[in-house]
Protein backbone atom coordinates (compact mmCIF):
# COMPACT_ATOMS: atom_id res chain seq x y z
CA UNK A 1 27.96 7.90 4.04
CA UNK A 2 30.20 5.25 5.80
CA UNK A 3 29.09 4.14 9.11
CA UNK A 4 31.36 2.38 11.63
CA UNK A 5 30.53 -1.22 12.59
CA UNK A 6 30.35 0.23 16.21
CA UNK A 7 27.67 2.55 15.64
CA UNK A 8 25.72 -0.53 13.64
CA UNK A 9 26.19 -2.27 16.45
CA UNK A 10 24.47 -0.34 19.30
CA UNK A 11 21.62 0.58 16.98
CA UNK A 12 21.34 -3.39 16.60
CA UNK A 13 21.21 -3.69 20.65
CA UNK A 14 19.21 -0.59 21.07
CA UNK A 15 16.37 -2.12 18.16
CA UNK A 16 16.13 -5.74 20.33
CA UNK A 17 16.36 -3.98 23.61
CA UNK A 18 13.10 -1.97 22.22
CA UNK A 19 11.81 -4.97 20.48
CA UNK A 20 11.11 -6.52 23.55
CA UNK A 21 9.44 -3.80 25.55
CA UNK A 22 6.31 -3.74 22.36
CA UNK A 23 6.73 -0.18 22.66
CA UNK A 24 5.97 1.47 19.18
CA UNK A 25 8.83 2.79 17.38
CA UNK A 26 9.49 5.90 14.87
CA UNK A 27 12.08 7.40 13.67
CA UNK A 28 12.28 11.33 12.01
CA UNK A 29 14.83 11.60 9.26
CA UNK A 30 16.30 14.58 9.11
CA UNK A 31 18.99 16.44 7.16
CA UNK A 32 17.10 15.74 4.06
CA UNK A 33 18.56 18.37 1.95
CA UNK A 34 21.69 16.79 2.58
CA UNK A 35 20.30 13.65 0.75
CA UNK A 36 18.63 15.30 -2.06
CA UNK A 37 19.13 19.05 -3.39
CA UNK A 38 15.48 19.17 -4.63
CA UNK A 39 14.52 18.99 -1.29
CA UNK A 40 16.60 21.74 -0.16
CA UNK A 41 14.96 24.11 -2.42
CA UNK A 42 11.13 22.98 -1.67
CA UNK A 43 10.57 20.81 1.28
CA UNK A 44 7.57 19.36 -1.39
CA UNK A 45 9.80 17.00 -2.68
CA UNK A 46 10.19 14.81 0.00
CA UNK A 47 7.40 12.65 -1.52
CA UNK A 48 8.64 12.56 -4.97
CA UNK A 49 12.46 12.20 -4.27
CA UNK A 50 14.17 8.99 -5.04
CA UNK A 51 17.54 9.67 -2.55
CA UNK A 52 14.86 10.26 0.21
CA UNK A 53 12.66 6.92 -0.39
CA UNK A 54 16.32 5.12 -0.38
CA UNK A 55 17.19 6.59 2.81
CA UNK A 56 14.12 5.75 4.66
CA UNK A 57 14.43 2.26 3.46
CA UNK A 58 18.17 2.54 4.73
CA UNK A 59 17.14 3.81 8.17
CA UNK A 60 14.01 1.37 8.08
CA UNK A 61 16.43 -1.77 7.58
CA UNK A 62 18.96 -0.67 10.03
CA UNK A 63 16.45 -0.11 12.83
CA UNK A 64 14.34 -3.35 11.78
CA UNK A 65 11.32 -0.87 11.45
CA UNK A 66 8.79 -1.03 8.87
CA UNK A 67 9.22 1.63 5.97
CA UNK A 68 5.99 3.64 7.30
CA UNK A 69 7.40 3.94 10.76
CA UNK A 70 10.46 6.47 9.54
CA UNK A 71 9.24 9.43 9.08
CA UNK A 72 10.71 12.20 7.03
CA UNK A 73 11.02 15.71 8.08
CA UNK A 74 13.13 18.64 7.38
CA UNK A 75 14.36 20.89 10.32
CA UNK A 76 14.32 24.75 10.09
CA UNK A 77 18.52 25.86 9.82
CA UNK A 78 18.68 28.79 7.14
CA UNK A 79 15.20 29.99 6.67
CA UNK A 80 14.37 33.10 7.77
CA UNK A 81 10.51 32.54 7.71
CA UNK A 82 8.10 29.62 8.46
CA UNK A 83 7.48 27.48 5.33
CA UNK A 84 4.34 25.57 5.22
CA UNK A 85 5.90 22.92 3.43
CA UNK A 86 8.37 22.38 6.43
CA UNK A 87 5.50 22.63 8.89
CA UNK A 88 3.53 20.21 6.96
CA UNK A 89 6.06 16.98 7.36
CA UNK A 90 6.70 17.64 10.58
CA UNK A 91 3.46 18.03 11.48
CA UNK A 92 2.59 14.83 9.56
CA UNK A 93 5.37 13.05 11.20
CA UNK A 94 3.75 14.24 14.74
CA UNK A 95 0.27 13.24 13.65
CA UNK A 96 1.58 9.47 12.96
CA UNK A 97 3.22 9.45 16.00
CA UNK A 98 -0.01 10.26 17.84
CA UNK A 99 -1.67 7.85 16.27
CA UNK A 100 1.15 4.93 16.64
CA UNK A 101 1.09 6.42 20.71
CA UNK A 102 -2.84 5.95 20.31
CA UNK A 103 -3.12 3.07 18.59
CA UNK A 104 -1.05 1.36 21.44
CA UNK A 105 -3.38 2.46 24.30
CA UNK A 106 -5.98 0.90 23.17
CA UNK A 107 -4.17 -2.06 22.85
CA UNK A 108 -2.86 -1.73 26.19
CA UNK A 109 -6.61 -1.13 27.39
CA UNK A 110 -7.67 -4.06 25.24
CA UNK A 111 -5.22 -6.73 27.24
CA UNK A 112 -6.10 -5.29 30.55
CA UNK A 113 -9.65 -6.01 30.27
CA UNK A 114 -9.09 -9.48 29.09
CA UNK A 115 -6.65 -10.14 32.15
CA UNK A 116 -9.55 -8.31 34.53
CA UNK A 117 -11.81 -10.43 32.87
CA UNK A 118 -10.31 -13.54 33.22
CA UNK A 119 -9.28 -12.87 36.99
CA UNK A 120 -12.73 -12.91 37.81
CA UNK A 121 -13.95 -15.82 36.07
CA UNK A 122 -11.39 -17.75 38.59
């Protein structure tokens, strides 16, 4: 997979222009089968696949993310009925997100109330 030092380049300005905003960050990995065959055939292997742990750590490094912040998910192209195993990592994937979103409310909320609490201590 060759990348071009353009495209490298805006993902580097687009991961500083979001590092400064303390917005969380995730990223879903897709095309998985493309990455590892096993994966094609079962949407299970995802968390026992070698090609797929290198690629998250690929996207991960590239986007300046921590590992558990890419998430892996495989998108519905040929199948003809819902798989469970494809509705499981995405819905994983959307659970984390929640949380991530969640997780940075209440960190929101907890800086608020220290600035309302120090504005009326002056």
């Amino acid at each position: 997979m060759v990348r071009s030092k353009t495209c490298f380049t805006v993902f580097g300005c687009l991961v500083i222009s979001f590092c400064f905003t303390d917005i969380p960050q995730v990223v879903y990995l897709t095309k998985l089968d493309k990455v590892c065959p096993e994966v094609e055939e079962d949407a299970k292997h995802v968390f026992h696949s070698a090609a797929v742990r290198d690629a998250v750590d690929k996207v991960a490094d590239v986007m300046g993310l921590p590992r558990g912040y890419v998430l892996p998910i495989k998108n519905y192209e040929s199948e003809t009925i819902l798989d469970p195993n494809i509705d499981i990592l995405f819905l994983n994937a959307l659970k984390q997100t929640v949380n991530f979103a969640d997780d940075y409310i209440e960190e929101q909320m907890d800086k608020m109330a220290v600035e309302k609490k120090k504005d009326k201590l002056k």
